[in-house]
Protein backbone atom coordinates (compact mmCIF):
# COMPACT_ATOMS: atom_id res chain seq x y z
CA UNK A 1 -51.79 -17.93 5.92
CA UNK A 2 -51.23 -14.12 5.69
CA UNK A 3 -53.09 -11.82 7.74
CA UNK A 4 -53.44 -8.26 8.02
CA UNK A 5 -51.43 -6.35 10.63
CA UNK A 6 -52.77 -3.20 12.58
CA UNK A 7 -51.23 0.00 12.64
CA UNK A 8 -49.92 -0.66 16.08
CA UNK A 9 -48.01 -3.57 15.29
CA UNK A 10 -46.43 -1.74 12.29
CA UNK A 11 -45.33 1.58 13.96
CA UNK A 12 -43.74 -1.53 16.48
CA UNK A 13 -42.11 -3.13 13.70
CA UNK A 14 -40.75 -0.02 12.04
CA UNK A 15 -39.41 0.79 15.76
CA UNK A 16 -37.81 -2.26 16.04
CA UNK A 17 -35.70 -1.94 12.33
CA UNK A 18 -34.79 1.98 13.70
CA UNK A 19 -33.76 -0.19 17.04
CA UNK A 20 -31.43 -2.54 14.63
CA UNK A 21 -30.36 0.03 12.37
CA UNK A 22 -28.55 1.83 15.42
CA UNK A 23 -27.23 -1.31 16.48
CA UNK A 24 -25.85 -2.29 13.19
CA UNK A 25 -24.30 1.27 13.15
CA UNK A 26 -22.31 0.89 16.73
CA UNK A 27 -20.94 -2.17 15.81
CA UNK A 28 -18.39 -0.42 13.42
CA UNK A 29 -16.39 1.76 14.83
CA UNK A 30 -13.62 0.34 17.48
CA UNK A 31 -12.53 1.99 20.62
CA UNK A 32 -10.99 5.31 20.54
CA UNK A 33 -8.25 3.73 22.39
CA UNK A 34 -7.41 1.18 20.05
CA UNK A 35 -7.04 4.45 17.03
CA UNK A 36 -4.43 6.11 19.93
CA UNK A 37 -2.50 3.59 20.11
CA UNK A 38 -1.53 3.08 16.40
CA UNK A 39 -1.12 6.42 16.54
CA UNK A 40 1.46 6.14 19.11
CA UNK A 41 3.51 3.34 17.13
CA UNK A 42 3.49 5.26 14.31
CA UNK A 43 4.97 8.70 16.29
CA UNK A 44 7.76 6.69 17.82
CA UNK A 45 8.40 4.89 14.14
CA UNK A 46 10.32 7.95 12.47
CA UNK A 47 11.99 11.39 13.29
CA UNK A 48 9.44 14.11 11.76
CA UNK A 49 5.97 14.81 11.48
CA UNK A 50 3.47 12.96 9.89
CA UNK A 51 0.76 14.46 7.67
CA UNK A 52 -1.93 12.17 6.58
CA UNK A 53 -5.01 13.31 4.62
CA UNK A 54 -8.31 12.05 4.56
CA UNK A 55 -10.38 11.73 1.85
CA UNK A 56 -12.25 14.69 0.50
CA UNK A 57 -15.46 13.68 -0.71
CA UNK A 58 -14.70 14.55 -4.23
CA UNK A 59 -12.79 11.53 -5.56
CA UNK A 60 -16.50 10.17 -6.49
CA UNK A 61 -18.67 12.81 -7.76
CA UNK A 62 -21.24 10.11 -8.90
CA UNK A 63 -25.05 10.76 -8.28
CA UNK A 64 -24.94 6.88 -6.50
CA UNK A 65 -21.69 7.86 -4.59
CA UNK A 66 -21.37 6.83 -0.89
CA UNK A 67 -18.16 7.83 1.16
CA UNK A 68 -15.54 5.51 2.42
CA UNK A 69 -12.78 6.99 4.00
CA UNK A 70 -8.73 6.59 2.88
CA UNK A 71 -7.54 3.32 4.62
CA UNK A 72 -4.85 4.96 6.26
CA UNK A 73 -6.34 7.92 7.50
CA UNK A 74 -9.31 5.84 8.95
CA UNK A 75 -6.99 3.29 10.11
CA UNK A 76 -5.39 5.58 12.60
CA UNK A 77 -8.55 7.71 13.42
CA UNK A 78 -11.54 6.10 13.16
CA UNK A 79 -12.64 9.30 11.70
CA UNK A 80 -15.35 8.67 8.96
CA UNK A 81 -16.09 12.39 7.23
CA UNK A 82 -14.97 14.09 4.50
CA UNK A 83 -11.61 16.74 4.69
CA UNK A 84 -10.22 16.06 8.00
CA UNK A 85 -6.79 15.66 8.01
CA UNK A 86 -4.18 14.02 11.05
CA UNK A 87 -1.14 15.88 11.91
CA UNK A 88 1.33 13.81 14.58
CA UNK A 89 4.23 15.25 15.75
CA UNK A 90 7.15 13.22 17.90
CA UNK A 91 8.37 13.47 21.20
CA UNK A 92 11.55 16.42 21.49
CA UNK A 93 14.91 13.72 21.36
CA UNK A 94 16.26 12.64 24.28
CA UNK A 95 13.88 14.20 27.02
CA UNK A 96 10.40 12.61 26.38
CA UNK A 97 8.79 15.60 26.28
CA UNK A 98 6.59 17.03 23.63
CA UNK A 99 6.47 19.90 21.40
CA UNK A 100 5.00 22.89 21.62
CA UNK A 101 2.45 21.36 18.97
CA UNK A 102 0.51 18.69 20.24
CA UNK A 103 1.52 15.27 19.79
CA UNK A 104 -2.09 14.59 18.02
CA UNK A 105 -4.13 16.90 16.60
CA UNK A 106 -7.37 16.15 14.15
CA UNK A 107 -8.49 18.78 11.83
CA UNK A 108 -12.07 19.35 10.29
CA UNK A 109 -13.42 21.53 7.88
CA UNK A 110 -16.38 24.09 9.21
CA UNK A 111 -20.19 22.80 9.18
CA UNK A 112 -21.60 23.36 6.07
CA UNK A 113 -26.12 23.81 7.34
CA UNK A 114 -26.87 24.10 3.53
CA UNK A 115 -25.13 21.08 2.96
CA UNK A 116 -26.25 19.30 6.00
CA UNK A 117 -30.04 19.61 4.84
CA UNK A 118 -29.10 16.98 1.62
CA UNK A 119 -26.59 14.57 3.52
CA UNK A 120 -26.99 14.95 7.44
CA UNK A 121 -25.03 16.52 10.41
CA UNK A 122 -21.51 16.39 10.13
CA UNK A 123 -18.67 16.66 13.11
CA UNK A 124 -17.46 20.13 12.99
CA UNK A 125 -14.42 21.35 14.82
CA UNK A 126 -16.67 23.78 17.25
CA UNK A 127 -19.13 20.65 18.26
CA UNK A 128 -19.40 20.59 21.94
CA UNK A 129 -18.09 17.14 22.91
CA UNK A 130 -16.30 16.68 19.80
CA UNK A 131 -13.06 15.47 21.84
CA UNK A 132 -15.29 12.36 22.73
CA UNK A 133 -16.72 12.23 19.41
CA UNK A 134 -13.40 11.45 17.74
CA UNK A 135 -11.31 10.44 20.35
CA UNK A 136 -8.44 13.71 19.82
CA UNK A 137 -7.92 15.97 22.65
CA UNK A 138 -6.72 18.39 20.08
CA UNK A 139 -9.43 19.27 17.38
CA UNK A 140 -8.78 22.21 15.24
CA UNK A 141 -10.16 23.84 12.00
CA UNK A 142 -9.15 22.91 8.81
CA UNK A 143 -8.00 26.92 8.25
CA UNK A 144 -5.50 26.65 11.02
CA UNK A 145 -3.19 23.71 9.61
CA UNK A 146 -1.19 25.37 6.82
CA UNK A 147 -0.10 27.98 9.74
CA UNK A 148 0.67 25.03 12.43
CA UNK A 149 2.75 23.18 9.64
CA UNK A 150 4.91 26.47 8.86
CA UNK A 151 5.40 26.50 12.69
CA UNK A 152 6.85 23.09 12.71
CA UNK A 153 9.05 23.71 10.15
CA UNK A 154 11.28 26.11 11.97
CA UNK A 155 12.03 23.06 14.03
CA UNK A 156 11.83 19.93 11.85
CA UNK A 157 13.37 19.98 8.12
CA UNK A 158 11.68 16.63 7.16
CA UNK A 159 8.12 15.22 7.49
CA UNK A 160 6.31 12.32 6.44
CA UNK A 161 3.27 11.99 4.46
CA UNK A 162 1.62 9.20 1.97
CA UNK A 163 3.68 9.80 -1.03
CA UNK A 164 1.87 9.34 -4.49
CA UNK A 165 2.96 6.87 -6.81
CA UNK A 166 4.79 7.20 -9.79
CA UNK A 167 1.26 6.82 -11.94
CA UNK A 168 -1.70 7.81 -9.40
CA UNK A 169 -5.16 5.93 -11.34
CA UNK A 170 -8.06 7.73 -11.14
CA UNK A 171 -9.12 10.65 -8.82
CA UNK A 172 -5.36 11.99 -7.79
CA UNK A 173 -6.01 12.38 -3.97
CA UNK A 174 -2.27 11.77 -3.12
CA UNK A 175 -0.79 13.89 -5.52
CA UNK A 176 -3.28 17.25 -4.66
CA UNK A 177 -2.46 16.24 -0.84
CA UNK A 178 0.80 16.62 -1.57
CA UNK A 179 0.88 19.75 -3.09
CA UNK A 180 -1.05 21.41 -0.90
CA UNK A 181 1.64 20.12 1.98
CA UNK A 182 4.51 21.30 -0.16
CA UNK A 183 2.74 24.57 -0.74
CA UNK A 184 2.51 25.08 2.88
CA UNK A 185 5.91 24.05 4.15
CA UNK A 186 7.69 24.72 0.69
CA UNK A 187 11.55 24.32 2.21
CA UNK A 188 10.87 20.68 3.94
CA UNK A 189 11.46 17.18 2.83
CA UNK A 190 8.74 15.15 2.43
CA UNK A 191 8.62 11.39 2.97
CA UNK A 192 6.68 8.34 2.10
CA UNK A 193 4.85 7.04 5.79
CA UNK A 194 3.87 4.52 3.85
CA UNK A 195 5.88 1.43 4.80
CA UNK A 196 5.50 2.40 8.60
CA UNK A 197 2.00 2.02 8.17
CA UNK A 198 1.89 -0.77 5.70
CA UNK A 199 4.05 -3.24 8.09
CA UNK A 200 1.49 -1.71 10.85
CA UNK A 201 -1.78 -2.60 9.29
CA UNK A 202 -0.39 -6.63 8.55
CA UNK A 203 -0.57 -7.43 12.43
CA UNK A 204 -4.77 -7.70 13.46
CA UNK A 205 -5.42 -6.17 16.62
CA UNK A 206 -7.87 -8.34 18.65
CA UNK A 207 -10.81 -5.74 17.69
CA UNK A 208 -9.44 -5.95 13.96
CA UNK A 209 -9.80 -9.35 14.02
CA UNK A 210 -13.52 -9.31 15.54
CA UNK A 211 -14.95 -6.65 12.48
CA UNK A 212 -12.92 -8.99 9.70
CA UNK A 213 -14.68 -12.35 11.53
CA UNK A 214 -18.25 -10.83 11.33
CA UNK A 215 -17.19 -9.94 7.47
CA UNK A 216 -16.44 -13.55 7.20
CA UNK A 217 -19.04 -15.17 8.98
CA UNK A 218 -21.96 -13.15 6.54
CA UNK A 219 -20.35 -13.56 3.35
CA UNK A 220 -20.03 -17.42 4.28
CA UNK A 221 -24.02 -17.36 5.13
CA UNK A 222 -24.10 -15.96 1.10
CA UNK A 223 -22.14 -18.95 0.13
CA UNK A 224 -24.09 -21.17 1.88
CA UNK A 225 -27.26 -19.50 0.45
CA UNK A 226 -25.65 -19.71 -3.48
CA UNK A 227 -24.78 -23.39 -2.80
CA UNK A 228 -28.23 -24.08 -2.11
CA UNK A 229 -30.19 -22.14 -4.44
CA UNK A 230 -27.56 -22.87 -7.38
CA UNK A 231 -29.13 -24.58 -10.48
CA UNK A 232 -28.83 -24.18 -14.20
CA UNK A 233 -31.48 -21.56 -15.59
CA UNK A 234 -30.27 -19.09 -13.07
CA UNK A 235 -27.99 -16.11 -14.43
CA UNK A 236 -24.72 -15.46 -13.01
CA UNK A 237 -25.55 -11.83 -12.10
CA UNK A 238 -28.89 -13.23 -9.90
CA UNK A 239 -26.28 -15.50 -7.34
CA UNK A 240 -24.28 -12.40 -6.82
CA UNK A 241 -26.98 -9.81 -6.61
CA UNK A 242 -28.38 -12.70 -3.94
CA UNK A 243 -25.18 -12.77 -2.19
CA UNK A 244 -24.78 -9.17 -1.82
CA UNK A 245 -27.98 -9.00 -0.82
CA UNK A 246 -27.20 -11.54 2.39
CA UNK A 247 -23.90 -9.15 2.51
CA UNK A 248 -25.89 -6.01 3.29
CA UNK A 249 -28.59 -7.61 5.13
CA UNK A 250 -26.31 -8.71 7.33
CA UNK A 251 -24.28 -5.37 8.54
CA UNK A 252 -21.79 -4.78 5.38
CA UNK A 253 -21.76 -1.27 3.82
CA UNK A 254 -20.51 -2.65 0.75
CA UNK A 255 -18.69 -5.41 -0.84
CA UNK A 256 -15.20 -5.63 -0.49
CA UNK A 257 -14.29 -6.01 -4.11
CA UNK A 258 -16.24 -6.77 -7.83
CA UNK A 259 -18.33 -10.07 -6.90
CA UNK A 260 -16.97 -12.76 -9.47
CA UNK A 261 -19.78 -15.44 -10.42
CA UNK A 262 -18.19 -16.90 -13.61
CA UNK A 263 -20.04 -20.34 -14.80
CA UNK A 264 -18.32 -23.24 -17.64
CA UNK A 265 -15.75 -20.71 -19.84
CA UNK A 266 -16.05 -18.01 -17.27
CA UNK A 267 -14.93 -19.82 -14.50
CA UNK A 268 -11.55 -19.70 -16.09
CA UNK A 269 -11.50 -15.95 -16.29
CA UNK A 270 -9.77 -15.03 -13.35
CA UNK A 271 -11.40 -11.64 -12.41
CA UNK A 272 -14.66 -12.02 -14.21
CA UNK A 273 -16.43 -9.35 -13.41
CA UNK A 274 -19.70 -9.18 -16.53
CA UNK A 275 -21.88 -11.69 -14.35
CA UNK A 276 -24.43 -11.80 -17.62
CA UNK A 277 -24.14 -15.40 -18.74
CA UNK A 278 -27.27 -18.10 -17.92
CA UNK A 279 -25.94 -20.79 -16.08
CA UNK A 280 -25.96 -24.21 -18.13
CA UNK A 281 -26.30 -27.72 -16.45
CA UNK A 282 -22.88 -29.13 -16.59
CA UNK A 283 -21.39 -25.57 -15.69
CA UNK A 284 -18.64 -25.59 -12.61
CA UNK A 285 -19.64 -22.29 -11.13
CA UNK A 286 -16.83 -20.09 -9.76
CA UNK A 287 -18.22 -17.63 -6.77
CA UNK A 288 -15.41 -15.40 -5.21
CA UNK A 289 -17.16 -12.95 -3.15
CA UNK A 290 -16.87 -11.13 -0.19
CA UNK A 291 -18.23 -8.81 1.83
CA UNK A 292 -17.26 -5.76 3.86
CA UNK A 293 -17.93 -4.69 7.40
CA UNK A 294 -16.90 -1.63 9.62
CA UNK A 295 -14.33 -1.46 6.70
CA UNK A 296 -12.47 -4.61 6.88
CA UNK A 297 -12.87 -7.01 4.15
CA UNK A 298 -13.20 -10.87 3.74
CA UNK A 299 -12.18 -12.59 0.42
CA UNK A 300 -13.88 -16.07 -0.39
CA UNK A 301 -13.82 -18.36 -3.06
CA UNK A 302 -16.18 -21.64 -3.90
CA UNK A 303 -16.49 -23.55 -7.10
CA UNK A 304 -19.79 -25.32 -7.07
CA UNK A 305 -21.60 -27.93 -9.82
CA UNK A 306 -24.43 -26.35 -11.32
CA UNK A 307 -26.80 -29.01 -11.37
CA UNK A 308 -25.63 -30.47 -8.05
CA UNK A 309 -23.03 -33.23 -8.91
CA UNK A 310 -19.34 -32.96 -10.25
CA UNK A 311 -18.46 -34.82 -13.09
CA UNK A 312 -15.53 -37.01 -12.61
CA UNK A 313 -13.10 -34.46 -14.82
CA UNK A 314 -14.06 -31.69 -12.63
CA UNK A 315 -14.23 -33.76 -9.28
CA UNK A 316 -10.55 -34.92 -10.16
CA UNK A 317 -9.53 -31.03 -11.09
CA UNK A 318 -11.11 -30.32 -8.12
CA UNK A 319 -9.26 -32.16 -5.29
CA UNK A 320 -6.07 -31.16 -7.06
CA UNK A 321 -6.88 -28.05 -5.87
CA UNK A 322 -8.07 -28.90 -2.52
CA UNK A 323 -4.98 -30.75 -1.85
CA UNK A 324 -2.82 -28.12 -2.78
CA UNK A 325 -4.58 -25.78 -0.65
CA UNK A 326 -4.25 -28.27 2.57
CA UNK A 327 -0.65 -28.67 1.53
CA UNK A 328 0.02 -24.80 1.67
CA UNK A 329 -2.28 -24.67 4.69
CA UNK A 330 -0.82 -26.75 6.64
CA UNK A 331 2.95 -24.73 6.21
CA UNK A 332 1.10 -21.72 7.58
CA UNK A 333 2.85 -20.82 10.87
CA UNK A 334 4.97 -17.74 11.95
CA UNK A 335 8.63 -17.49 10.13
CA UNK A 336 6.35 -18.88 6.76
CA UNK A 337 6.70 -16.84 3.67
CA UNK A 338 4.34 -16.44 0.73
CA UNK A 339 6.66 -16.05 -1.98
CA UNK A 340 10.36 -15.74 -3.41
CA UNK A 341 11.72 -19.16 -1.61
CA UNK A 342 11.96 -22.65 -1.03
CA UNK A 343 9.39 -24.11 1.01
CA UNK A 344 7.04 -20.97 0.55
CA UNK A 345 3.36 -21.15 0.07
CA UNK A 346 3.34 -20.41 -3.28
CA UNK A 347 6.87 -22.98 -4.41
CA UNK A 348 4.48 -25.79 -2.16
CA UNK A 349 0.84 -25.30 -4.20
CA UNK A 350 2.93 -25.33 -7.45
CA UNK A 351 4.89 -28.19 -6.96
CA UNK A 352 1.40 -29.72 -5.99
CA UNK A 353 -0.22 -29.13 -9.06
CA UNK A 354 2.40 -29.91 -11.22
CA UNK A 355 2.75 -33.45 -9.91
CA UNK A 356 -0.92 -34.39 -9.61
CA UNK A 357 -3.01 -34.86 -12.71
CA UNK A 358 -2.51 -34.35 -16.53
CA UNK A 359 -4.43 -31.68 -19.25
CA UNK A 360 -5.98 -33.62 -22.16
CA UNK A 361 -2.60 -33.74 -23.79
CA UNK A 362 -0.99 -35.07 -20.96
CA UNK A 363 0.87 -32.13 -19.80
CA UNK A 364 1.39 -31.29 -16.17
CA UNK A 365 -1.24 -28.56 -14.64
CA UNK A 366 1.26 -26.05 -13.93
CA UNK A 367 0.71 -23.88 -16.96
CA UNK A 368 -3.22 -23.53 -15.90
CA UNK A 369 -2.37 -21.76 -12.29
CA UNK A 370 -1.18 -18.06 -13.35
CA UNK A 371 -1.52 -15.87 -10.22
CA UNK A 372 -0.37 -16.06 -6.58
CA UNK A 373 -1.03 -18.35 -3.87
CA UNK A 374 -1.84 -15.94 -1.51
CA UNK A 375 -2.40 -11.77 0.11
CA UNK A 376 -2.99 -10.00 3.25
CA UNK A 377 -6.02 -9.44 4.08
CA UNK A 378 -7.39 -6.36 6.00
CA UNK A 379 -9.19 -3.01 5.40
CA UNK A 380 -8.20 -3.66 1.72
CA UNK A 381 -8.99 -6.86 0.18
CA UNK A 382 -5.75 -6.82 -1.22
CA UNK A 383 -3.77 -5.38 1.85
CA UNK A 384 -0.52 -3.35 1.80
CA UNK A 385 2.88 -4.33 3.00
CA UNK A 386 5.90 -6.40 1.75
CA UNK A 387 4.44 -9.89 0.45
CA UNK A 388 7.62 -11.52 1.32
CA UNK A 389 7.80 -10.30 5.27
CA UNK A 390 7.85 -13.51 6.96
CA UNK A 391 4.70 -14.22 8.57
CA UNK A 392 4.14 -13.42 12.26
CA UNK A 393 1.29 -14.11 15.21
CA UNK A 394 -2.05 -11.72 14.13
CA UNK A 395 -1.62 -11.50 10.25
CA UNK A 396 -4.54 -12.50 8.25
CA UNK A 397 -3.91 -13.81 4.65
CA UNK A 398 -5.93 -15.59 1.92
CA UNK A 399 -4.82 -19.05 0.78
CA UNK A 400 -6.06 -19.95 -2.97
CA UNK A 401 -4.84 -22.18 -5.24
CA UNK A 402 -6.73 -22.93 -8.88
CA UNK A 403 -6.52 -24.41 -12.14
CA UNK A 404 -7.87 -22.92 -15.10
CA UNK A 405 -8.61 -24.70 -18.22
CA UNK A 406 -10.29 -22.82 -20.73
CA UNK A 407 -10.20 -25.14 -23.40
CA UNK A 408 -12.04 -27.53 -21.76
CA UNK A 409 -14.45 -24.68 -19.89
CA UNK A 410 -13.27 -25.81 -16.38
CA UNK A 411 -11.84 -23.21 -13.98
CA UNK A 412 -11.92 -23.43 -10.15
CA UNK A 413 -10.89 -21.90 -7.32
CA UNK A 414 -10.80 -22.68 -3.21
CA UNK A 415 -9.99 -19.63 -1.14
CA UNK A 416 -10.17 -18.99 2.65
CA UNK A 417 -9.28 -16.85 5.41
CA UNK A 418 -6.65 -17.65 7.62
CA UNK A 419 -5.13 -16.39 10.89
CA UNK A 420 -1.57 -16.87 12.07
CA UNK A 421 -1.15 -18.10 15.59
CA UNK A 422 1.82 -18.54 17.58
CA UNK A 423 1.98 -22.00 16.88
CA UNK A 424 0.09 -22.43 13.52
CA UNK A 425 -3.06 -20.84 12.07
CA UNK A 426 -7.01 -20.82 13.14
CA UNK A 427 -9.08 -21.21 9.99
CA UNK A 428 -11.63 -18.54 9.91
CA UNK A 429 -13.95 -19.66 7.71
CA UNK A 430 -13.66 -23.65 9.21
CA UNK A 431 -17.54 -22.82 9.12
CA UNK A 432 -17.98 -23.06 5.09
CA UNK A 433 -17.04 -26.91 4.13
CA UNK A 434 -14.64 -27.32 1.30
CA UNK A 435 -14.73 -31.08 0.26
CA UNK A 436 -16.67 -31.79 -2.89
CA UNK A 437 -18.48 -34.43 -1.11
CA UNK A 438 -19.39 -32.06 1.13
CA UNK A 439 -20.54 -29.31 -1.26
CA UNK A 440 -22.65 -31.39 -3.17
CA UNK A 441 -24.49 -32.96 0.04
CA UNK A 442 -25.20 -29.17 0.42
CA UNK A 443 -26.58 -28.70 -2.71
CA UNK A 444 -29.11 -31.79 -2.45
CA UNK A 445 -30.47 -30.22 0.91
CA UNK A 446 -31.09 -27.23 -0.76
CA UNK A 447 -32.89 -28.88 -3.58
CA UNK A 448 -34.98 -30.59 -1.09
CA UNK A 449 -36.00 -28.04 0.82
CA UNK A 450 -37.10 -25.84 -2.26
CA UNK A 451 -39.20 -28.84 -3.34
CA UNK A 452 -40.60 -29.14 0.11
């Protein structure tokens, strides 16, 4: 029975979301220590400066716009503001010692009051205690770097930056970072970073791996919550706008990519992304969707019976699956590769499919699984770095095999996050059952309870 609180017990409750608010908030960034030392990998890695820009704050100029920082720039700093911008320089050869320019130096643009009244205090280069604040001994003004890269240039003739590509989509951070880097050290060669940092960012750090688990763990409490509310009448766009809802409600800024809820025809469309159809009894529902904490991403897929209870054609499609997941699962150990040879996890799931089970006109399954087996996973959902590196101890990768029938409305999809060990893999999402025994036994507690 509902009662009516006092204004006491309100102001205590409104304290205590503040309280967990904060908390939520220090759970995201990871030691300053753990940014310096990428930092220092990187500096050894090549033979010339490195320039890396963060974003500006004007590659979304949306009304509903929030920030999120370039992956590489935060992935070495930590740094979570607009314009700042990360100049390393290497140790002088063969003594060890530095150059005149620091070895690390983070640059901000000035506080902006006027602008600070609409979207909050910023760090500005001046702060007192800003060293602590971002973890650089060396914090300069935005003003000085064009000078300070001049300087360097009557010592080093190449440096290294994050090159654009050929076609930049969208806002063209890369290319205008570029320029301006060019513009101030016109007589230089510049150099894609990229690769360093790509084959970086593949190995997990310990705290890496502790921000992707608590992704994991809440966006496989929203699959557990869509397995048990699922039921024909509900529209696609309701289970994710559920799920998202978990997502946020449980620490993530945002989700890590388009949710995909795609029920009968739609769960054949790989990438669905309209969520606007009702959900039909009989439907298999496909629900890849993950969330995103302290920027790192996690990337789960679950194919669930509408009303409860596969039907034997979509029971039998779906252990195909299953079993060709547990067969590239179970090759998952360092010296494994993804693609591009024999044994790999994508030659194993494919030779799975195509020698269990038969489409209507008996033809093998093959033809219905058209995309990979398998990505990185990390601050991107989709992270950078060579796909056919051969796995080592600390990389994080999806494995998800499907089958997609569109002629007979039947798509689905099993994906999960794994870990490579030294001498195998961990499962990170063991949590979240797979089986389709086990998903529907799910679904009947669910319809229980809401009954209870």
């Amino acid at each position: 029975m509902a009662r009516r609180l006092d204004i006491r017990q309100v102001g205590l409750m409104l304290l205590a979301v503040a309280c967990a608010c904060c908390v939520v908030q220090a759970r995201f960034r990871q030691p300053s220590e753990e940014y310096a030392a990428r930092r220092t990998k990187l500096r050894a890695s090549v033979d010339g400066p490195i320039v890396v820009v963060g974003y500006t704050g004007h590659e979304d100029a949306s009304e509903v716009a929030i920030f999120f920082q370039e992956p590489h720039f935060y992935y070495l700093t930590g740094h979570d503001e607009p314009g700042a911008v990360l100049l390393l320089t290497p140790d002088e050869p063969n003594s060890g010692a530095q150059a005149s320019t620091p070895a690390e130096v983070l640059y901000l643009p000035p506080r902006n009051p006027a602008q600070e009244k609409w979207e909050g205090p910023k760090i500005g280069p001046d702060d007192p205690g800003v060293q602590e604040k971002t973890g650089f001994a060396n914090v300069e003004p935005i003003a000085n770097l064009k000078g300070d890269l001049a300087k360097l240039a009557d010592t080093y003739k190449t440096f290294y930056t994050l090159m654009p590509p050929k076609n930049e989509e969208g806002y063209p951070h890369l290319t205008n970072s570029v320029a301006e880097i060019r513009d101030a050290i016109p007589h230089t060669t510049l150099k894609d970073i990229a690769p360093a940092l790509d084959a970086l960012r593949q190995v997990k750090s310990d705290g890496e791996l502790a921000l992707m688990q608590k992704a994991i763990d809440v966006s496989m409490d929203a699959q557990f919550d869509a397995m048990r509310r699922m039921r024909p009448g509900l529209f696609e766009y309701q289970v994710a706008a559920r799920m998202k809802e978990i997502h946020e409600m449980g620490g993530c800024a945002r989700e890590a990519y388009s949710p995909i809820v795609g029920a009968g025809f739609n769960s054949t469309v790989l990438h669905y992304s309209a969520l606007d159809s009702e959900i039909k009894d009989g439907d298999l529902v496909v629900m890849d969707v993950g969330g995103e904490y302290g920027g790192y991403a996690a990337d789960i897929t679950r194919t669930v019976p509408a009303n409860g209870k596969f039907t034997a054609r979509q029971r039998e499609i779906y252990d195909i699956v299953l079993g060709a997941q547990n067969a590239a699962m179970a090759a998952v150990k360092p010296g494994a590769v993804l693609y591009g040879a024999k044994g790999s996890l994508q030659a194993i799931v494919t030779d799975y499919i195509n020698t269990h089970g038969h489409d209507k006109e008996g033809h093998t399954l093959g033809r219905y699984y058209p995309h990979g087996v398998s990505h990185h996973l990390g601050l991107d959902v989709h992270d950078p770095g060579d796909r056919n590196r051969p796995l080592e101890a600390g990389m994080v990768v999806t494995v998800e095999p499907g089958i997609y029938i569109p002629e007979e409305n039947l798509g689905v999809r099993i994906e999960d996050d794994v870990l490579v060990t030294k001498d195998g893999y961990r499962l990170l999402t063991a949590r979240l059952p797979r089986t389709a025994d086990e998903i529907e036994k799910i679904m009947a507690e669910g319809k229980t309870a809401a009954t209870q």
